[in-house]
PDB file of N, CA and C in Angstrom:
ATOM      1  N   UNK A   1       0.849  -1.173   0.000  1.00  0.00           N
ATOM      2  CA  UNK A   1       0.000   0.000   0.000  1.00  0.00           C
ATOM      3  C   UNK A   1       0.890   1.230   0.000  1.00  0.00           C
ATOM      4  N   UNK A   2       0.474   2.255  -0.357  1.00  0.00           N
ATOM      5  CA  UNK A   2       1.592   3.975  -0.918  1.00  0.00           C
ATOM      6  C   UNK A   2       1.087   4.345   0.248  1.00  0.00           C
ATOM      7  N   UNK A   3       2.221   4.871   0.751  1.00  0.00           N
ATOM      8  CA  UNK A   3       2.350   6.004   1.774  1.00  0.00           C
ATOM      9  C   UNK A   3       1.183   6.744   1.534  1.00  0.00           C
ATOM     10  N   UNK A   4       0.233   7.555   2.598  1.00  0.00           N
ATOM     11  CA  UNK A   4      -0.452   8.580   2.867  1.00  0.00           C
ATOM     12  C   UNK A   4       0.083   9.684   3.371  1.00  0.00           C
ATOM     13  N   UNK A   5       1.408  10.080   3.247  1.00  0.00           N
ATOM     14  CA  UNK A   5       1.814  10.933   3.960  1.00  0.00           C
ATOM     15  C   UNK A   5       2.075  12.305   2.970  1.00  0.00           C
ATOM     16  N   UNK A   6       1.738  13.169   3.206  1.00  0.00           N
ATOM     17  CA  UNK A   6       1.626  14.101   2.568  1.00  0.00           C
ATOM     18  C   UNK A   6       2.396  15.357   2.338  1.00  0.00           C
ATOM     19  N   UNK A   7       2.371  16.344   1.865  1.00  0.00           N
ATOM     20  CA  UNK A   7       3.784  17.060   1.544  1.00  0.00           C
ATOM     21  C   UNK A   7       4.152  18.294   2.877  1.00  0.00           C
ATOM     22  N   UNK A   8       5.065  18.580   3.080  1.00  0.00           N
ATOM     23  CA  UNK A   8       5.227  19.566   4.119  1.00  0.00           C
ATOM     24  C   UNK A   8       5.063  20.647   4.386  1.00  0.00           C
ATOM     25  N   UNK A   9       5.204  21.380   3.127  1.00  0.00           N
ATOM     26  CA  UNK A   9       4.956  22.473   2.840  1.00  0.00           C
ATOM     27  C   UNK A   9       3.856  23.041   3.391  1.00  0.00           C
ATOM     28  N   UNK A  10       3.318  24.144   3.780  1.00  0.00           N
ATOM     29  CA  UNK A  10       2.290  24.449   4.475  1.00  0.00           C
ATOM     30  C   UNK A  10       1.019  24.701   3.046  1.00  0.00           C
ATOM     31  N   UNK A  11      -0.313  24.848   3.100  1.00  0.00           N
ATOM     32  CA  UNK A  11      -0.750  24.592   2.641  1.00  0.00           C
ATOM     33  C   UNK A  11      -0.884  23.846   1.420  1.00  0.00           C
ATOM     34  N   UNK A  12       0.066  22.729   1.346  1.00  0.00           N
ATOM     35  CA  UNK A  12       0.148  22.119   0.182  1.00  0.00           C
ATOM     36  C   UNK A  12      -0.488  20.474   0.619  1.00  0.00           C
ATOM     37  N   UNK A  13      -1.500  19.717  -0.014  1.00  0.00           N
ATOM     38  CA  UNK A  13      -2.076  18.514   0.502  1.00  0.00           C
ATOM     39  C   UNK A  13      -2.263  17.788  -0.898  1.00  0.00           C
ATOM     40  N   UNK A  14      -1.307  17.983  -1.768  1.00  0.00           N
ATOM     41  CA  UNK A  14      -0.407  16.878  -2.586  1.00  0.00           C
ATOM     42  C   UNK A  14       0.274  15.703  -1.497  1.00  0.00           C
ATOM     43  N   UNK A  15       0.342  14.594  -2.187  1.00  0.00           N
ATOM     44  CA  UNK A  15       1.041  13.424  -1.666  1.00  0.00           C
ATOM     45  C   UNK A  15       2.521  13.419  -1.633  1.00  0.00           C
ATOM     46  N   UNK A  16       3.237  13.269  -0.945  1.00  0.00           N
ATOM     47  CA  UNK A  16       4.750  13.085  -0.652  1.00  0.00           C
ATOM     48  C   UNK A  16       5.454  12.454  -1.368  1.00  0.00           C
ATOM     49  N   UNK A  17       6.012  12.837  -2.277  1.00  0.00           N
ATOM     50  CA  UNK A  17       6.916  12.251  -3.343  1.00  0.00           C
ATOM     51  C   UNK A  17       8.676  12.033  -3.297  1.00  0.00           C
ATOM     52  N   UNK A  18       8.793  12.971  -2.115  1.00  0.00           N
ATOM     53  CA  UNK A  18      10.781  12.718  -1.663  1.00  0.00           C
ATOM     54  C   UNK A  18      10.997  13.115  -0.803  1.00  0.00           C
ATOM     55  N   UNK A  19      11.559  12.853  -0.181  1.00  0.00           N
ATOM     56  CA  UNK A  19      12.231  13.481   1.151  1.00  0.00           C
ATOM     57  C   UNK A  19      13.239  14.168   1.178  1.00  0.00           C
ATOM     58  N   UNK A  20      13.674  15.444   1.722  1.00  0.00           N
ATOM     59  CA  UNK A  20      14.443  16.684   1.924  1.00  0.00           C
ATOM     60  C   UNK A  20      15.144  16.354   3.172  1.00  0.00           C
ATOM     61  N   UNK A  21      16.520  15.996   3.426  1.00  0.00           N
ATOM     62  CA  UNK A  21      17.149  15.781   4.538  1.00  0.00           C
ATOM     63  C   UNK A  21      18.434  16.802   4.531  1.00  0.00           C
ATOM     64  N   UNK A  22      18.317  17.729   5.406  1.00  0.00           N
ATOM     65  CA  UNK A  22      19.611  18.752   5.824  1.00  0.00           C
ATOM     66  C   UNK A  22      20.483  18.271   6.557  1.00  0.00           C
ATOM     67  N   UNK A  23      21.942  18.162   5.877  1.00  0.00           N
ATOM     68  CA  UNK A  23      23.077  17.639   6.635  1.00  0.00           C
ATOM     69  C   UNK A  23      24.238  19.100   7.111  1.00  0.00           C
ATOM     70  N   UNK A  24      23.762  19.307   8.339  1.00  0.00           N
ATOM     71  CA  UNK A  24      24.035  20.902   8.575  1.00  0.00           C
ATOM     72  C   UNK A  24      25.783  20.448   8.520  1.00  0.00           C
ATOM     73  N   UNK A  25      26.278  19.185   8.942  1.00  0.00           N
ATOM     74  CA  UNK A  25      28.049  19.410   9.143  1.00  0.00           C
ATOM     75  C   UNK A  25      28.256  19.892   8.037  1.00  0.00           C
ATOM     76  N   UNK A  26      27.824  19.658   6.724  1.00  0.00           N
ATOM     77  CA  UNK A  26      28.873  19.994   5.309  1.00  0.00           C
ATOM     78  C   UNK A  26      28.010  20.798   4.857  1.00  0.00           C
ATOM     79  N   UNK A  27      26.873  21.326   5.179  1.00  0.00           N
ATOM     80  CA  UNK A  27      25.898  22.547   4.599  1.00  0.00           C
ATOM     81  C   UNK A  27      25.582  21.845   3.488  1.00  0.00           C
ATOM     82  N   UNK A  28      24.903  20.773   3.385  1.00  0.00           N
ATOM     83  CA  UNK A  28      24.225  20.343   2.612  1.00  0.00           C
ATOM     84  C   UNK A  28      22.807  19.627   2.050  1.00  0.00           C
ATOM     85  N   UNK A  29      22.033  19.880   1.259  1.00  0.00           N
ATOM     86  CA  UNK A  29      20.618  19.387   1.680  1.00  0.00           C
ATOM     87  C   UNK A  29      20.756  17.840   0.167  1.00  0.00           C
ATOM     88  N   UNK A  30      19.832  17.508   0.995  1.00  0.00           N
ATOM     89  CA  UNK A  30      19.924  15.718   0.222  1.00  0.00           C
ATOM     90  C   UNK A  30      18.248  15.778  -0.032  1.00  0.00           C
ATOM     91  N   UNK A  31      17.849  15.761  -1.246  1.00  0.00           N
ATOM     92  CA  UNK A  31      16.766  15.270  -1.394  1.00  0.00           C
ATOM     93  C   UNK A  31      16.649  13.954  -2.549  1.00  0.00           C
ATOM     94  N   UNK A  32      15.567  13.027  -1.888  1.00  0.00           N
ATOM     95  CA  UNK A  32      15.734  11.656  -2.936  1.00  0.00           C
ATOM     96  C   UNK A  32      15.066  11.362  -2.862  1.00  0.00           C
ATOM     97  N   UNK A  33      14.719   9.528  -2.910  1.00  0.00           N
ATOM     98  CA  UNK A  33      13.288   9.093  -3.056  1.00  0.00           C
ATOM     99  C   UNK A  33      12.554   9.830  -1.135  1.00  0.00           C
ATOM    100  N   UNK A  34      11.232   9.243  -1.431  1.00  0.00           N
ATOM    101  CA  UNK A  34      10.419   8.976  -0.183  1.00  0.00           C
ATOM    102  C   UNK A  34      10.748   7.966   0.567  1.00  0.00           C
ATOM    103  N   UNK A  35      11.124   7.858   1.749  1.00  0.00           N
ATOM    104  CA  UNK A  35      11.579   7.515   2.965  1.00  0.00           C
ATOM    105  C   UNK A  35      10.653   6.540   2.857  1.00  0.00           C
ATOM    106  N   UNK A  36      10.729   5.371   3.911  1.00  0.00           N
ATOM    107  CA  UNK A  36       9.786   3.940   4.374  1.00  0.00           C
ATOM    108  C   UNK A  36       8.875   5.156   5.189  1.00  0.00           C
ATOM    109  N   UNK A  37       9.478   5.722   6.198  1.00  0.00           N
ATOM    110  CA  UNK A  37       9.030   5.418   7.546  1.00  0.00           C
ATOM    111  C   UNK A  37       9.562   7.541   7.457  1.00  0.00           C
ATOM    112  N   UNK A  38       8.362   7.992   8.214  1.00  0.00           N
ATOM    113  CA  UNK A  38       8.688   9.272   8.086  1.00  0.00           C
ATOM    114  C   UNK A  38       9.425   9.790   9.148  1.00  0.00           C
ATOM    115  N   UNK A  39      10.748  10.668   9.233  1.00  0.00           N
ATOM    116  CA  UNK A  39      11.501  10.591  10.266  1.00  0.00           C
ATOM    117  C   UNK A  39      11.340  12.436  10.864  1.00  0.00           C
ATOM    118  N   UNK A  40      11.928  12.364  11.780  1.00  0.00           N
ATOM    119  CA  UNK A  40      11.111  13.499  12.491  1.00  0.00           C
ATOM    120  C   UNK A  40      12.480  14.720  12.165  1.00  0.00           C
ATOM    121  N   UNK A  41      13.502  14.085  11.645  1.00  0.00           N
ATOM    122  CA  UNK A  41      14.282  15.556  10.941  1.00  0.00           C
ATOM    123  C   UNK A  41      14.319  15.641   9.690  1.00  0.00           C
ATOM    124  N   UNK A  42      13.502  15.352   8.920  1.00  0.00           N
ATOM    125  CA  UNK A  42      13.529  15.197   7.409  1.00  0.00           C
ATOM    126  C   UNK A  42      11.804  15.716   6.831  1.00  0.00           C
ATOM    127  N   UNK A  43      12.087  15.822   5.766  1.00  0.00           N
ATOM    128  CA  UNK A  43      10.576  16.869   5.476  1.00  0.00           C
ATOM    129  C   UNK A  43      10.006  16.130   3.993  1.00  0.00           C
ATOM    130  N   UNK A  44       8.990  15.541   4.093  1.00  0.00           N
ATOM    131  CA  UNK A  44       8.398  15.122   2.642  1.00  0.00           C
ATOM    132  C   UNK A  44       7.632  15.868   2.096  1.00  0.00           C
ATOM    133  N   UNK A  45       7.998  16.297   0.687  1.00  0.00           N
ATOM    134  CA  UNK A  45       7.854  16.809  -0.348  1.00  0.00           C
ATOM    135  C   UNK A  45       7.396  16.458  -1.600  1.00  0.00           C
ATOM    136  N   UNK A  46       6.242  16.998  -1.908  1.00  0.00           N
ATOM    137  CA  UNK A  46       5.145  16.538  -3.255  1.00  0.00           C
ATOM    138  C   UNK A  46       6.354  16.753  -3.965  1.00  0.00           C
ATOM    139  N   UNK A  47       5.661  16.191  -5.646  1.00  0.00           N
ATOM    140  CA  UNK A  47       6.501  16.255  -6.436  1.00  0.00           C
ATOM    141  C   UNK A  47       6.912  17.709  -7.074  1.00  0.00           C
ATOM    142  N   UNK A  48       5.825  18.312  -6.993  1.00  0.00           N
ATOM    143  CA  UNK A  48       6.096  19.521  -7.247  1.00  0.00           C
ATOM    144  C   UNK A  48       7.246  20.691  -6.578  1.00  0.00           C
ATOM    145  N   UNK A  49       6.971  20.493  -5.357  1.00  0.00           N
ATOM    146  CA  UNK A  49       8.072  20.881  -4.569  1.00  0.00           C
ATOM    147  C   UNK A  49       9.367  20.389  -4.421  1.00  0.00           C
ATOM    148  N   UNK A  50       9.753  18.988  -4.620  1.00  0.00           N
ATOM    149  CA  UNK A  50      10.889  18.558  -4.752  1.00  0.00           C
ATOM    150  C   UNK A  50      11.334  18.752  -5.669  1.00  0.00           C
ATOM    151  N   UNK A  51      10.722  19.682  -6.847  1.00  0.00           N
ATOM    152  CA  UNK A  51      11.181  19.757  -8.909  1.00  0.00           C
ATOM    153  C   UNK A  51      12.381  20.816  -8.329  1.00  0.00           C
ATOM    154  N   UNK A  52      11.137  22.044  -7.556  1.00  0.00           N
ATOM    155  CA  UNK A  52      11.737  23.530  -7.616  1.00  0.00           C
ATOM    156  C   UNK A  52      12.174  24.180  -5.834  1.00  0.00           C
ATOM    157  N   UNK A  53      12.325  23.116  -5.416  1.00  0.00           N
ATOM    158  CA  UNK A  53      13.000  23.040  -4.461  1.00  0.00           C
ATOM    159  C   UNK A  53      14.811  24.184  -4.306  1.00  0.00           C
ATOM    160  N   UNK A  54      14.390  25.038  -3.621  1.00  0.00           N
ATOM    161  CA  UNK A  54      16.395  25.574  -3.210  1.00  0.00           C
ATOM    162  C   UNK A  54      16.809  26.062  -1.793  1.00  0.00           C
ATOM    163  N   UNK A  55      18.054  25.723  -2.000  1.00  0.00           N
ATOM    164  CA  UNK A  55      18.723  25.626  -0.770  1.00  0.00           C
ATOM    165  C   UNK A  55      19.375  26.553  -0.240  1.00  0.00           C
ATOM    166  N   UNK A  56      19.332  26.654   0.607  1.00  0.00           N
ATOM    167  CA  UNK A  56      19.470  28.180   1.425  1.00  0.00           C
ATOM    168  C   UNK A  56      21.592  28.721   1.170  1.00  0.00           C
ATOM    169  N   UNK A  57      21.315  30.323   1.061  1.00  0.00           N
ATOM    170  CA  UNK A  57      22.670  30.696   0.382  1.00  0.00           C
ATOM    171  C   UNK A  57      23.464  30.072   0.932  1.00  0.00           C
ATOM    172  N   UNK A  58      24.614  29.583   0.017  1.00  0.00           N
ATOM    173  CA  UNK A  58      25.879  28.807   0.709  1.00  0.00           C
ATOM    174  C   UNK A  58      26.197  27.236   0.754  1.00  0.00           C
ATOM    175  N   UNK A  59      24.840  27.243   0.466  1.00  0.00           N
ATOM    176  CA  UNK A  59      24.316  25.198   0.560  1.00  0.00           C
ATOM    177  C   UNK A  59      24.439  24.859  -0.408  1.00  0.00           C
ATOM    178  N   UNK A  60      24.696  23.444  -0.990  1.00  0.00           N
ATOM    179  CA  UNK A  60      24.841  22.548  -1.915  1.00  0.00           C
ATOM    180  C   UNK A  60      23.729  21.707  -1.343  1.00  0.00           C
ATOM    181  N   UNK A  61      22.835  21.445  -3.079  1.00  0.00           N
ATOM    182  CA  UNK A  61      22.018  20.296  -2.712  1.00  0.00           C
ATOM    183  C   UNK A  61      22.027  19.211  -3.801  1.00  0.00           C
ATOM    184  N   UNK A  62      22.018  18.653  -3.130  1.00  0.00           N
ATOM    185  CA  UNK A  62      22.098  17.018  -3.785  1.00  0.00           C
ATOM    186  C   UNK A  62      21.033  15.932  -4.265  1.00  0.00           C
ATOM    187  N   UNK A  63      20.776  16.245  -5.639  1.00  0.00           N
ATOM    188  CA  UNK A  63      19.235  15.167  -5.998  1.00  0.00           C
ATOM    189  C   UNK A  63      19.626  13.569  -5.980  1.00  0.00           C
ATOM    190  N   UNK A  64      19.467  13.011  -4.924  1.00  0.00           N
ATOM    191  CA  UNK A  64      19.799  11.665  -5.708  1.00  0.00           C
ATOM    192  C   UNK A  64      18.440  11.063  -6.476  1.00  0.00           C
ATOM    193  N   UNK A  65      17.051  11.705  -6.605  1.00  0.00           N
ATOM    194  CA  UNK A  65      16.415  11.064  -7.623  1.00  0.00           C
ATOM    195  C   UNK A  65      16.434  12.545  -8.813  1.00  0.00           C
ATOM    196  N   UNK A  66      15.785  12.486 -10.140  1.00  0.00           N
ATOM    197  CA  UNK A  66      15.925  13.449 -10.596  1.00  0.00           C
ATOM    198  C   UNK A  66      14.533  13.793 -11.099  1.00  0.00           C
ATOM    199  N   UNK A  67      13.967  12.735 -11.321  1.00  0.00           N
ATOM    200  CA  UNK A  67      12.433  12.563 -11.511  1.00  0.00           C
ATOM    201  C   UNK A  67      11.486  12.396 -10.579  1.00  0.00           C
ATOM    202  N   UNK A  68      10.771  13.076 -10.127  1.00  0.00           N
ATOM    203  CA  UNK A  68       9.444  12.739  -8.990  1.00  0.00           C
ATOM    204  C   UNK A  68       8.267  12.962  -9.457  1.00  0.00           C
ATOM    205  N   UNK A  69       7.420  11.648  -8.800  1.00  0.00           N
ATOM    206  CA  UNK A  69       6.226  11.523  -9.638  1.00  0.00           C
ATOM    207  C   UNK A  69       5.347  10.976  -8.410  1.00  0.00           C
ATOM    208  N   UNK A  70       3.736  11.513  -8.193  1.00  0.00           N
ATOM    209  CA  UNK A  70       3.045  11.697  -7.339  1.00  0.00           C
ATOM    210  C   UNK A  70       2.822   9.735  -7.275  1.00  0.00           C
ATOM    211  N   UNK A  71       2.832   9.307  -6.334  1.00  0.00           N
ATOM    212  CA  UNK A  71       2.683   7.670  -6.437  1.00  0.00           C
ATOM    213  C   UNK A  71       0.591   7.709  -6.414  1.00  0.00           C
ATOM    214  N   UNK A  72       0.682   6.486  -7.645  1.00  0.00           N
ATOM    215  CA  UNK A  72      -0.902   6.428  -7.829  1.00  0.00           C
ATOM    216  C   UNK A  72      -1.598   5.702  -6.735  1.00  0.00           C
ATOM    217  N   UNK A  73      -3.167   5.093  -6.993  1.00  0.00           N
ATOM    218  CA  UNK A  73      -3.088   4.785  -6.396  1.00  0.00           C
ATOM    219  C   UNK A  73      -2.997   3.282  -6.073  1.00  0.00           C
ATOM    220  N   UNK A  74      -2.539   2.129  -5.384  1.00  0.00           N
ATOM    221  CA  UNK A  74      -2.486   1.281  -6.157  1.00  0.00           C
ATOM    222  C   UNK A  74      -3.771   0.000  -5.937  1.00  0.00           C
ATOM    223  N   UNK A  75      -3.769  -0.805  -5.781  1.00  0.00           N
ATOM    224  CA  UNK A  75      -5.449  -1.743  -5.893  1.00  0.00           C
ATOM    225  C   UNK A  75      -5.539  -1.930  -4.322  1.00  0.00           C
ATOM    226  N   UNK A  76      -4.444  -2.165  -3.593  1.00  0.00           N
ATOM    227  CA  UNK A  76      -4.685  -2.152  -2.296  1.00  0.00           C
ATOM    228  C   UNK A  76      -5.490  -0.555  -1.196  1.00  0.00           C
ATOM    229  N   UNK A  77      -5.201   0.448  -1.876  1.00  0.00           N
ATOM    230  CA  UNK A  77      -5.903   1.690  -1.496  1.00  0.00           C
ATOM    231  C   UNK A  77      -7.341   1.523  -2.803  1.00  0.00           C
ATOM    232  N   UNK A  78      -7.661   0.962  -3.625  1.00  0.00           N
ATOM    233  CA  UNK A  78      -8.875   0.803  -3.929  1.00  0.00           C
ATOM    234  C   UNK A  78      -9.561   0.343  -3.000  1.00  0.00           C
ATOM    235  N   UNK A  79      -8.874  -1.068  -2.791  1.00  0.00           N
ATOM    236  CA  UNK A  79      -9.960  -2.158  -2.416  1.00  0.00           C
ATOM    237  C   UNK A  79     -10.352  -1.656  -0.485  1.00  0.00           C
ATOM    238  N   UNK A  80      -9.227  -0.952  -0.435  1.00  0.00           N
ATOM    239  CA  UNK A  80      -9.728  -0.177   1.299  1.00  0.00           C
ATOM    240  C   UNK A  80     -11.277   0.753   1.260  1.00  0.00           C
ATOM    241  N   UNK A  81     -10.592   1.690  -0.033  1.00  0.00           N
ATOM    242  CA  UNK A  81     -11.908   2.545   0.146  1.00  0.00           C
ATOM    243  C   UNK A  81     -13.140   2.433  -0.369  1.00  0.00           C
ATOM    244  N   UNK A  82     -13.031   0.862  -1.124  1.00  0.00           N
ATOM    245  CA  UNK A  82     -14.417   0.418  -1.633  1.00  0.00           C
ATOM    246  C   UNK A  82     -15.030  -0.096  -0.290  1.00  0.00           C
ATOM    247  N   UNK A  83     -14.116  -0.910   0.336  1.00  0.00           N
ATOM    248  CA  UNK A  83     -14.799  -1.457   2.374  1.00  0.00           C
ATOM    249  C   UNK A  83     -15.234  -0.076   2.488  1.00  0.00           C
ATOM    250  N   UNK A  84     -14.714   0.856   2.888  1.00  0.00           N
ATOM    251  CA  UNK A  84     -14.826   1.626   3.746  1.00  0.00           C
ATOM    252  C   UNK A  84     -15.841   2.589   3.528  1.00  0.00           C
ATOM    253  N   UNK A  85     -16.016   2.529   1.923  1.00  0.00           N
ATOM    254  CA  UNK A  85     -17.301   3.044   1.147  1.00  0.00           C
ATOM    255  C   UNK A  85     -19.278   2.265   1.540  1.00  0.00           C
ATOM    256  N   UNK A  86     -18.475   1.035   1.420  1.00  0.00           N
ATOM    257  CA  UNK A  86     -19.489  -0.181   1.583  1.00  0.00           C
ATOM    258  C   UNK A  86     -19.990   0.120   3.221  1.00  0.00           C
ATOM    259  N   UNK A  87     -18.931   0.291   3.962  1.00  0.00           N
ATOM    260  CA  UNK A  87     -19.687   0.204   5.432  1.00  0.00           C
ATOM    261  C   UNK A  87     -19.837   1.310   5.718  1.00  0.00           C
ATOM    262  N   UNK A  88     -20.050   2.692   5.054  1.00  0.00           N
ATOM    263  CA  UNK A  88     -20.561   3.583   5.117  1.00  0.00           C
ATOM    264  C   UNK A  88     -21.967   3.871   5.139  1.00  0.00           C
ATOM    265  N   UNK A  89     -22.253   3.153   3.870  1.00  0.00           N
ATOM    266  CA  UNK A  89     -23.520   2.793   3.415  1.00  0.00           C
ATOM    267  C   UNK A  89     -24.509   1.980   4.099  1.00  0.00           C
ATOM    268  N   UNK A  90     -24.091   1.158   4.868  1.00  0.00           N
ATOM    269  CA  UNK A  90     -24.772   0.004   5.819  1.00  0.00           C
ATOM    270  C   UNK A  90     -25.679   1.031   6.465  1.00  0.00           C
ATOM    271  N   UNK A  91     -26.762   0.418   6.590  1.00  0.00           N
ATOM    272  CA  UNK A  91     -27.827   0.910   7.522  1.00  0.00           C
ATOM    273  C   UNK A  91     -27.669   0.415   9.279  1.00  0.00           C
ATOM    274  N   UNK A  92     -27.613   1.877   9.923  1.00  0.00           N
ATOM    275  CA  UNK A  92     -27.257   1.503  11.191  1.00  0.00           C
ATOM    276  C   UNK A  92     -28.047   0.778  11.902  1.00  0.00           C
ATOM    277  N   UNK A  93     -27.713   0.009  13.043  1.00  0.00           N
ATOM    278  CA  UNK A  93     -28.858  -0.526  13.846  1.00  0.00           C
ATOM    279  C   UNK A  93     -29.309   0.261  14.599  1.00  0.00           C
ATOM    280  N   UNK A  94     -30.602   0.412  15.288  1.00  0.00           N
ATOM    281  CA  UNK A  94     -30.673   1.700  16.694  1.00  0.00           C
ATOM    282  C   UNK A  94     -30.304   0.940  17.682  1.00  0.00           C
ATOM    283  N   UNK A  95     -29.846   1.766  18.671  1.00  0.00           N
ATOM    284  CA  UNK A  95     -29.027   0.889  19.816  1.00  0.00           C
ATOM    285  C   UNK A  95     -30.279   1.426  20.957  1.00  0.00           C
ATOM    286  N   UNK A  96     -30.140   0.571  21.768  1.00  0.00           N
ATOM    287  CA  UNK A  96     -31.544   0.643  22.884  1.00  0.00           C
ATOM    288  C   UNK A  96     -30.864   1.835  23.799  1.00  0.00           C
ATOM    289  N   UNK A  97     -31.492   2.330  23.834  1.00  0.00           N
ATOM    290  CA  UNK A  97     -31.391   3.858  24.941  1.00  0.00           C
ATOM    291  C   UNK A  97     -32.101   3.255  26.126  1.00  0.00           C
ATOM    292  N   UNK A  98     -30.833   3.553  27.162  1.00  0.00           N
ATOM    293  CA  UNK A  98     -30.584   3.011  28.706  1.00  0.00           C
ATOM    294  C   UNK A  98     -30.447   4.320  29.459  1.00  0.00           C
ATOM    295  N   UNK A  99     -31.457   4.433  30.152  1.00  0.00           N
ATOM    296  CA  UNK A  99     -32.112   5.587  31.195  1.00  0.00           C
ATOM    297  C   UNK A  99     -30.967   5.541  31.965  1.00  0.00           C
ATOM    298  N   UNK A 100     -30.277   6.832  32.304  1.00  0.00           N
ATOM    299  CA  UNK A 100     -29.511   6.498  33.429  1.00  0.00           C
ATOM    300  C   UNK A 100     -30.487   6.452  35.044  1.00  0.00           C
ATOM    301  N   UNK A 101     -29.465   5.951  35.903  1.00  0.00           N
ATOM    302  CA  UNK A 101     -30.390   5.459  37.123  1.00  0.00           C
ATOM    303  C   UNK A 101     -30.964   6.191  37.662  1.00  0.00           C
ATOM    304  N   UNK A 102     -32.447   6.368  38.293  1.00  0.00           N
ATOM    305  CA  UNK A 102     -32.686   7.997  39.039  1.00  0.00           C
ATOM    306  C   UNK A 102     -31.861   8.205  40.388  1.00  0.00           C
ATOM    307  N   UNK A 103     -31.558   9.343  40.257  1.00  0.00           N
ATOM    308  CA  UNK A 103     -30.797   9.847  41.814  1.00  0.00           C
ATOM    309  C   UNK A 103     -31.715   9.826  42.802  1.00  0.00           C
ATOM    310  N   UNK A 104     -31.039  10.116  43.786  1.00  0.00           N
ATOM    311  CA  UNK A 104     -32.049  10.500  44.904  1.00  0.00           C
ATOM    312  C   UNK A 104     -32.355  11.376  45.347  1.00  0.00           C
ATOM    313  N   UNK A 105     -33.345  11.791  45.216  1.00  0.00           N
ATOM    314  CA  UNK A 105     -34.087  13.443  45.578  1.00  0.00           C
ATOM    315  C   UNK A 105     -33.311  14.726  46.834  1.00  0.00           C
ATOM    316  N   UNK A 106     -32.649  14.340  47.419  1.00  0.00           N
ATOM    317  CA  UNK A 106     -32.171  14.869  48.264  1.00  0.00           C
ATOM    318  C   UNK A 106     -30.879  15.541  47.465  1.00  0.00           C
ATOM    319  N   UNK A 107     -30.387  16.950  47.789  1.00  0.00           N
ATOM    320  CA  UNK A 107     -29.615  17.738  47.012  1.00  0.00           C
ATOM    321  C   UNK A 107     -28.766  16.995  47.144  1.00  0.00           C
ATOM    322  N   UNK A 108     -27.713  16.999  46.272  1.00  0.00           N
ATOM    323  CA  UNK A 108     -26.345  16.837  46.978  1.00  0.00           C
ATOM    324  C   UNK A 108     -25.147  17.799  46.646  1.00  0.00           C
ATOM    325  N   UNK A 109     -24.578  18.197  47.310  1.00  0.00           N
ATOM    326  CA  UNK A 109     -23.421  19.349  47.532  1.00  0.00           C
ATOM    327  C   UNK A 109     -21.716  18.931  47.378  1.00  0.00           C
ATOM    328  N   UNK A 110     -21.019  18.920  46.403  1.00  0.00           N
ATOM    329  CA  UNK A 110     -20.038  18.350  46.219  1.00  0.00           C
ATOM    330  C   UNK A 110     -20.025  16.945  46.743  1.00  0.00           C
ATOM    331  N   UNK A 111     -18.904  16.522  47.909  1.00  0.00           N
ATOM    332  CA  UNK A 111     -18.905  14.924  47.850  1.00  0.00           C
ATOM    333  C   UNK A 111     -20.346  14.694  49.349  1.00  0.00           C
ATOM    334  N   UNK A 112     -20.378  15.644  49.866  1.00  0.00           N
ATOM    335  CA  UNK A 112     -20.921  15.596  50.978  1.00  0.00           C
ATOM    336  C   UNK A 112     -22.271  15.155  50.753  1.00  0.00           C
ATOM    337  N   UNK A 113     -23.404  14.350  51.557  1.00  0.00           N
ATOM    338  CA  UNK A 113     -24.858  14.037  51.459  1.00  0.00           C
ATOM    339  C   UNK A 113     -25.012  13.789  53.127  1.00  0.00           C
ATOM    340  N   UNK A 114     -26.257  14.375  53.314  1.00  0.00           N
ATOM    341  CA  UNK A 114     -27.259  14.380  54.360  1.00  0.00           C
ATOM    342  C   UNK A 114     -27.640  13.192  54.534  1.00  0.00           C
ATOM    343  N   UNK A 115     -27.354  12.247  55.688  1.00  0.00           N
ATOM    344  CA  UNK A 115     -28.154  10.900  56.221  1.00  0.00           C
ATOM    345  C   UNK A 115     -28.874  11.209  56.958  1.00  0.00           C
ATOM    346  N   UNK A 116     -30.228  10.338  57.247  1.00  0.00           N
ATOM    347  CA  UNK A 116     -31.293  11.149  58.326  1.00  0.00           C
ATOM    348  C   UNK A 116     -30.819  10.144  59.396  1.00  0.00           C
ATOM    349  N   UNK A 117     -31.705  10.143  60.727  1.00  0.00           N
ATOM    350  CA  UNK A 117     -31.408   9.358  61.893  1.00  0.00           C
ATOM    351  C   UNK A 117     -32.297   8.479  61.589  1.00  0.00           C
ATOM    352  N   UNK A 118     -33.421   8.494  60.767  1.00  0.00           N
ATOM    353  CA  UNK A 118     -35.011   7.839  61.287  1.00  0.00           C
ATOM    354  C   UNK A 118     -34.312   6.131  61.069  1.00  0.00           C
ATOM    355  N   UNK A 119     -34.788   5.378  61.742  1.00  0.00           N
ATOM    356  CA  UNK A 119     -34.236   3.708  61.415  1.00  0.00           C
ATOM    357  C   UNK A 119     -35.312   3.356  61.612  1.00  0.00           C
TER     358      UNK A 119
END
């Protein structure tokens, strides 16, 4: 199944096509394929953004892919959102509505309650 993870950029909700990793020792930015597993110093980037992507003055960046292309979708994200379509559609059951218990008439004031003497 393709990653759902989506691009970083702020308002951008294109799909994640490469990952942008800054290697501050040599001032250099690495962008390449999309990562397994999304890591919390690295930034994924639609394809669009990884085309025209630049690196801040002074930096060298490094494509190791050169082509990025939005991943489709493939039969395993069909066959999810046809379930998930299907049990959408299901007609709900009504669930029995359960009275909560009646209290007891006597106020009660935070944890504190009034006991009488009468036995």
């Amino acid at each position: 199944m393709i990653s759902t993870r989506q691009c970083s950029r702020s308002s951008c909700a294109r799909p994640a096509a490469a990952t942008l990793t800054y290697v501050y020792a040599d001032s250099t930015v690495v962008v390449g394929t999309l990562s397994a597993a999304a890591e919390p110093h690295s930034y994924d980037l639609c394809a669009h953004h990884a085309d025209r992507f630049t690196a801040p003055r002074g930096w060298d960046v490094v494509h190791i892919q050169t082509e990025f292309a939005e991943p489709e979708p493939s039969t395993d994200d069909l066959e999810a959102l046809a379930r998930a379509v299907r049990e959408a559609g299901r007609p709900r059951q009504a669930q029995a509505f359960v009275a909560p218990a009646p209290v007891a008439s006597e106020p009660r004031r935070g944890h504190l309650r009034v006991i009488s003497n009468d036995a």
